[in-house]
C-alpha atoms as a PDB file:
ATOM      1  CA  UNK A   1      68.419  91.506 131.329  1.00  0.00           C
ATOM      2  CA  UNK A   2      71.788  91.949 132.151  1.00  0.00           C
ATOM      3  CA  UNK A   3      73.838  94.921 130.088  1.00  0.00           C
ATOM      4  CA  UNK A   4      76.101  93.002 128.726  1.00  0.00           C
ATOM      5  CA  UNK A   5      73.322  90.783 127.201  1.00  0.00           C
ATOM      6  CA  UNK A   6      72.629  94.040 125.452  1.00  0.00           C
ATOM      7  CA  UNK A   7      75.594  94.464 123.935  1.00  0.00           C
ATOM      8  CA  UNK A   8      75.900  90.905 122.597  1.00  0.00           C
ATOM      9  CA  UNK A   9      72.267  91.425 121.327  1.00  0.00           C
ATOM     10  CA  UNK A  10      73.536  94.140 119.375  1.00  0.00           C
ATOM     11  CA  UNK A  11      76.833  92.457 117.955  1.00  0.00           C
ATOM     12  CA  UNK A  12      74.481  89.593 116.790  1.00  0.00           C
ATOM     13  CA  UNK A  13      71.699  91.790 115.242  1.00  0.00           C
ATOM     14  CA  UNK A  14      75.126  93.565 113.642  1.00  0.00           C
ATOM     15  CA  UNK A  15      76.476  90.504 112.373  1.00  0.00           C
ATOM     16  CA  UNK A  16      72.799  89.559 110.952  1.00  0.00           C
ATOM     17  CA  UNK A  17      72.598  92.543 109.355  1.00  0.00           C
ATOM     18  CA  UNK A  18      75.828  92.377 107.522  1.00  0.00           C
ATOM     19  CA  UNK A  19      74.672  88.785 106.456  1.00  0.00           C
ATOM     20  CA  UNK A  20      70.941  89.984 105.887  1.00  0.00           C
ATOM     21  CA  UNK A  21      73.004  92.139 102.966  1.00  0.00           C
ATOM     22  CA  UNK A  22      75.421  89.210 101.469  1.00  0.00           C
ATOM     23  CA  UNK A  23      73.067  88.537  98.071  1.00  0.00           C
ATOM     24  CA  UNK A  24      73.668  92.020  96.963  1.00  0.00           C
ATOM     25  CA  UNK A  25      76.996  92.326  97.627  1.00  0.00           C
ATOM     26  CA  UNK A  26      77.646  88.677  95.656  1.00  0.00           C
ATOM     27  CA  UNK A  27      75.168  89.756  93.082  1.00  0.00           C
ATOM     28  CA  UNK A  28      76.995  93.006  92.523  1.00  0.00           C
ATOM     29  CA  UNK A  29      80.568  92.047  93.331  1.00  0.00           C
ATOM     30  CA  UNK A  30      80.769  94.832  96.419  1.00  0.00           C
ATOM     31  CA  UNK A  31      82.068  94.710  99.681  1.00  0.00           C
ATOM     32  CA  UNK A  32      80.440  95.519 103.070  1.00  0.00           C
ATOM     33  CA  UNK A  33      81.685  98.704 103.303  1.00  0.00           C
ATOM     34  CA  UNK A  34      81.134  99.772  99.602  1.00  0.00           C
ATOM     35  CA  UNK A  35      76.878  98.742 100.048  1.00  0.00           C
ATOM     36  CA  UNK A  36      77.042 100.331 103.108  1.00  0.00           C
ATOM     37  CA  UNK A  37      78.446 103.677 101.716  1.00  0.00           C
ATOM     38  CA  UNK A  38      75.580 103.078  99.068  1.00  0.00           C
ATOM     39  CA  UNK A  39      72.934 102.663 101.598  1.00  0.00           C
ATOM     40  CA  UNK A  40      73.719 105.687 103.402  1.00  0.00           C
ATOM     41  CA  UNK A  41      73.932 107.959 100.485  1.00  0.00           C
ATOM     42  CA  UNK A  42      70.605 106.512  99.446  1.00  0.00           C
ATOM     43  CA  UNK A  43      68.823 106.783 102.709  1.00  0.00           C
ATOM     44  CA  UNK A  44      70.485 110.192 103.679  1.00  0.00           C
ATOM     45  CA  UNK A  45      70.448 112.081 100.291  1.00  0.00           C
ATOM     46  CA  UNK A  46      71.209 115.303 102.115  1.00  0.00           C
ATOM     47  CA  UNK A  47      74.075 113.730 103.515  1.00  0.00           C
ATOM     48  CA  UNK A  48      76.243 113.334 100.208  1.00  0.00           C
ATOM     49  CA  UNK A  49      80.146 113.733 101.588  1.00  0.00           C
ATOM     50  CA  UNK A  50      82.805 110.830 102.813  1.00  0.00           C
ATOM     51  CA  UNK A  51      82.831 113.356 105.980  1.00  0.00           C
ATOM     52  CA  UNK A  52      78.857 112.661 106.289  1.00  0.00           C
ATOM     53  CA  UNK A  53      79.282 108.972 105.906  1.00  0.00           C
ATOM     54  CA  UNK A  54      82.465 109.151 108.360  1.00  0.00           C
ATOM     55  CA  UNK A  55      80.440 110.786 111.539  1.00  0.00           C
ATOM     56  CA  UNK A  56      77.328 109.389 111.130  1.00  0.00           C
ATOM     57  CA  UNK A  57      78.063 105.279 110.488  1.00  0.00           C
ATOM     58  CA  UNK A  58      81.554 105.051 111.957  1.00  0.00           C
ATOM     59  CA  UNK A  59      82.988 103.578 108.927  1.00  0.00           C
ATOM     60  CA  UNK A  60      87.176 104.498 109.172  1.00  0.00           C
ATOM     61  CA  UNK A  61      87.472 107.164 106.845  1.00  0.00           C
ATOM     62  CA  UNK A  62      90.260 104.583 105.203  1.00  0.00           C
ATOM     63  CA  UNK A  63      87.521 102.849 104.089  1.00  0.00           C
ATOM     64  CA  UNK A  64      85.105 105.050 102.936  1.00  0.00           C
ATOM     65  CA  UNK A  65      88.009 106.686 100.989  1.00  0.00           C
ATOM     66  CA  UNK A  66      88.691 103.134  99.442  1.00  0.00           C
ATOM     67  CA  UNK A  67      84.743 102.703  99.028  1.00  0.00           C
ATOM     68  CA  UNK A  68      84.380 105.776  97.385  1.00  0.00           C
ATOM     69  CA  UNK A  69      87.578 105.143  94.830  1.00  0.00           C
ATOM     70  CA  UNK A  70      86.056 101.517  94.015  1.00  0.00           C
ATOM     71  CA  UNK A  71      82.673 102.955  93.259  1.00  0.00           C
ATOM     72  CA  UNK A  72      83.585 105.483  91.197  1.00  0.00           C
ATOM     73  CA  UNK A  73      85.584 103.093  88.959  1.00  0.00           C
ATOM     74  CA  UNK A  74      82.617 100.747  88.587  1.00  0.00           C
ATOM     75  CA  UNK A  75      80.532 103.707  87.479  1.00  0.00           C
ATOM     76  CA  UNK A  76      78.042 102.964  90.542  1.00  0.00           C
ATOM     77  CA  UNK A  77      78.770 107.053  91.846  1.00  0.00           C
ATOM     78  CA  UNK A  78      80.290 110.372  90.694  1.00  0.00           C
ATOM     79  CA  UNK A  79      82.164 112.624  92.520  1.00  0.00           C
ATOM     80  CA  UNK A  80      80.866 116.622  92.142  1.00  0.00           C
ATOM     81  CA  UNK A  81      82.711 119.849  93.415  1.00  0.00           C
ATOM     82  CA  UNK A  82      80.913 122.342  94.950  1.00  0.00           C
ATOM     83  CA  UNK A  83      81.518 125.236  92.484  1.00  0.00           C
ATOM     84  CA  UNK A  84      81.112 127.651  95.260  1.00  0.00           C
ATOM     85  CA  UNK A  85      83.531 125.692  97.237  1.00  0.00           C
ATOM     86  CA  UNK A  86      86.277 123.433  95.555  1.00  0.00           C
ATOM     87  CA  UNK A  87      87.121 121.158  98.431  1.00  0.00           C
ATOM     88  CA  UNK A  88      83.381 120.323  98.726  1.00  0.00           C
ATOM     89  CA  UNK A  89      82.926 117.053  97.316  1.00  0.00           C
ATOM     90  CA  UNK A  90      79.361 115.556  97.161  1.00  0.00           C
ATOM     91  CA  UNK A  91      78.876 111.668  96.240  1.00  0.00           C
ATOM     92  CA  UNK A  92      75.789 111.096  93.889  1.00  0.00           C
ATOM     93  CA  UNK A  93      74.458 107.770  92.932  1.00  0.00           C
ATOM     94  CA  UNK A  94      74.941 106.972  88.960  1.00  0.00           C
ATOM     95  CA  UNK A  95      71.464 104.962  87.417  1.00  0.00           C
ATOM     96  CA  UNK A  96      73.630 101.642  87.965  1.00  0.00           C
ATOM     97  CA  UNK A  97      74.123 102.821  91.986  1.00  0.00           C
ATOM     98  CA  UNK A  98      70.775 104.049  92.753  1.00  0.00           C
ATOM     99  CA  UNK A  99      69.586 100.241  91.020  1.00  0.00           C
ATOM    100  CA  UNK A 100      71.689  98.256  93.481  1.00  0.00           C
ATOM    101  CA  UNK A 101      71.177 100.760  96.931  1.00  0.00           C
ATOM    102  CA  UNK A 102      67.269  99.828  95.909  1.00  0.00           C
ATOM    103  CA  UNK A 103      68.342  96.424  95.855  1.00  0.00           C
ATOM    104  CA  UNK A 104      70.253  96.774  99.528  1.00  0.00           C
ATOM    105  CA  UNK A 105      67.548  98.697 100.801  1.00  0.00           C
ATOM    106  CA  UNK A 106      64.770  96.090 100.289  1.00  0.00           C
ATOM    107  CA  UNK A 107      66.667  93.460 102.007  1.00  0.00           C
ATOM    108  CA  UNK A 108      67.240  96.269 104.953  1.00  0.00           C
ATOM    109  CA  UNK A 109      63.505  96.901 105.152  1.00  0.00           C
ATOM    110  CA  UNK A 110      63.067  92.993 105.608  1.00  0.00           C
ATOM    111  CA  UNK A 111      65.896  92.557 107.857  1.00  0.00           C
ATOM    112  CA  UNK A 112      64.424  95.444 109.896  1.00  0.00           C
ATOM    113  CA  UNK A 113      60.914  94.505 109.833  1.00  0.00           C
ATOM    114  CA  UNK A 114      62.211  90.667 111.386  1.00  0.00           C
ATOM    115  CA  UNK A 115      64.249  92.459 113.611  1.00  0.00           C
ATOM    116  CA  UNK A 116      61.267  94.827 115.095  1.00  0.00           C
ATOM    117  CA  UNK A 117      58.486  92.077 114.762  1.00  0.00           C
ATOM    118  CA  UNK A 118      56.575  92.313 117.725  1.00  0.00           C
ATOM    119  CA  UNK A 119      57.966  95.354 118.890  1.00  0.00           C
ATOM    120  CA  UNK A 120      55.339  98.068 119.373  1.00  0.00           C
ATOM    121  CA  UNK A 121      55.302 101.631 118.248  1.00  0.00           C
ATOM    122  CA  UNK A 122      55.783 103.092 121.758  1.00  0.00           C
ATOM    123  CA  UNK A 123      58.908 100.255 122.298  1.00  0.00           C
ATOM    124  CA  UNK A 124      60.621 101.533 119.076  1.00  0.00           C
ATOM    125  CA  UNK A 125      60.477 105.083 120.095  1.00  0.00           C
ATOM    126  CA  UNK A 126      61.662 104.288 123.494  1.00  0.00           C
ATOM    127  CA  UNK A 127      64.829 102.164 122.227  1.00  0.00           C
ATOM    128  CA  UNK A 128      65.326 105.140 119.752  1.00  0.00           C
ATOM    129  CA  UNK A 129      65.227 107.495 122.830  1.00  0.00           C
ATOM    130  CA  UNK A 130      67.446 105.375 124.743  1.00  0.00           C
ATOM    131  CA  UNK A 131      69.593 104.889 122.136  1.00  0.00           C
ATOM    132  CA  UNK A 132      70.348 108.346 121.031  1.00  0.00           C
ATOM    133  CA  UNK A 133      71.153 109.188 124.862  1.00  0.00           C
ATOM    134  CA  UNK A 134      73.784 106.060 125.081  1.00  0.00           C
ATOM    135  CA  UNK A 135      74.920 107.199 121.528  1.00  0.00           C
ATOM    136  CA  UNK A 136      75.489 110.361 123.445  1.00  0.00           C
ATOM    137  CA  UNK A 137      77.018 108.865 126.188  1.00  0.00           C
ATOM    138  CA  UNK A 138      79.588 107.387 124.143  1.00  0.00           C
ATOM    139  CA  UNK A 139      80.194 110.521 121.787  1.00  0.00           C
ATOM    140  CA  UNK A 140      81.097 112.623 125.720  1.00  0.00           C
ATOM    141  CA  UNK A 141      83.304 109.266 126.830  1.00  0.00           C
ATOM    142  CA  UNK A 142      85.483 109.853 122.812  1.00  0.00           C
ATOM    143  CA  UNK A 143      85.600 113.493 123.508  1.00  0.00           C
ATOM    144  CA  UNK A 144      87.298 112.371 126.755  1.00  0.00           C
ATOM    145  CA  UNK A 145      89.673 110.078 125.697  1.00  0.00           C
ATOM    146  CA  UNK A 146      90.960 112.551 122.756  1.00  0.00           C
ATOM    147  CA  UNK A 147      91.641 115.019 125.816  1.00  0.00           C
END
């Protein structure tokens, strides 16, 4: 298999994903970025801040701003300040949230489960190893270009 192939496997398992995720956001009248700020905060609850969300999924910080702002207004998350720190913001799910990131995270299990079917154990932690190294690879080649 060819790199490239790689990286088109990836921008089609991307672009399946995003579908894989349509119902809820036409259920719940949400864009892509607003479930996926959702999802993250649900799957990473130690990881409650737009800055979290930011460096870990690569989502512009625009958007997660603009995420954030629409979320709050539909009551699906609440902003709280850090009392020991004012600029500290952490995002927490409201009842209404935490119902539809349960709702996003089902269809991610299935989508992830088709995704992985027939892959073995041992294959998934290899591809996770690999992974994190290219991730690595790619944080060292940004630090570069910033230079």
């Amino acid at each position: 298999m060819e790199l490239s192939s790689y990286f088109d496997a990836m921008s089609k398992a991307k672009k399946e994903y995003s579908r894989s995720l349509e119902p809820v956001c036409r259920d719940f009248g949400l864009t892509q970025n607003e479930l996926a700020v959702l999802l993250f905060l649900h799957n990473n609850p130690s990881l409650d801040r737009a800055a979290d969300i930011v460096s870990c999924r690569g989502i512009a910080k625009s958007h997660v701003s603009l995420a954030v702002t629409s979320l709050e207004a539909q009551g699906i998350l609440t902003r709280r300040y850090d009392p020991a720190d004012r600029r500290a913001c952490h995002l927490v799910l409201t009842e209404k949230g935490t119902e539809i990131a349960e709702a996003g995270a089902t269809l991610q299990r299935q989508f992830f489960e088709a995704l992985y079917a027939g892959i073995s154990l041992d294959e998934r932690a290899q591809m996770r190893a690999i992974t994190r190294k290219i991730m690595d690879n790619i944080a060292a080649l940004d630090r570069e270009a910033v230079k």
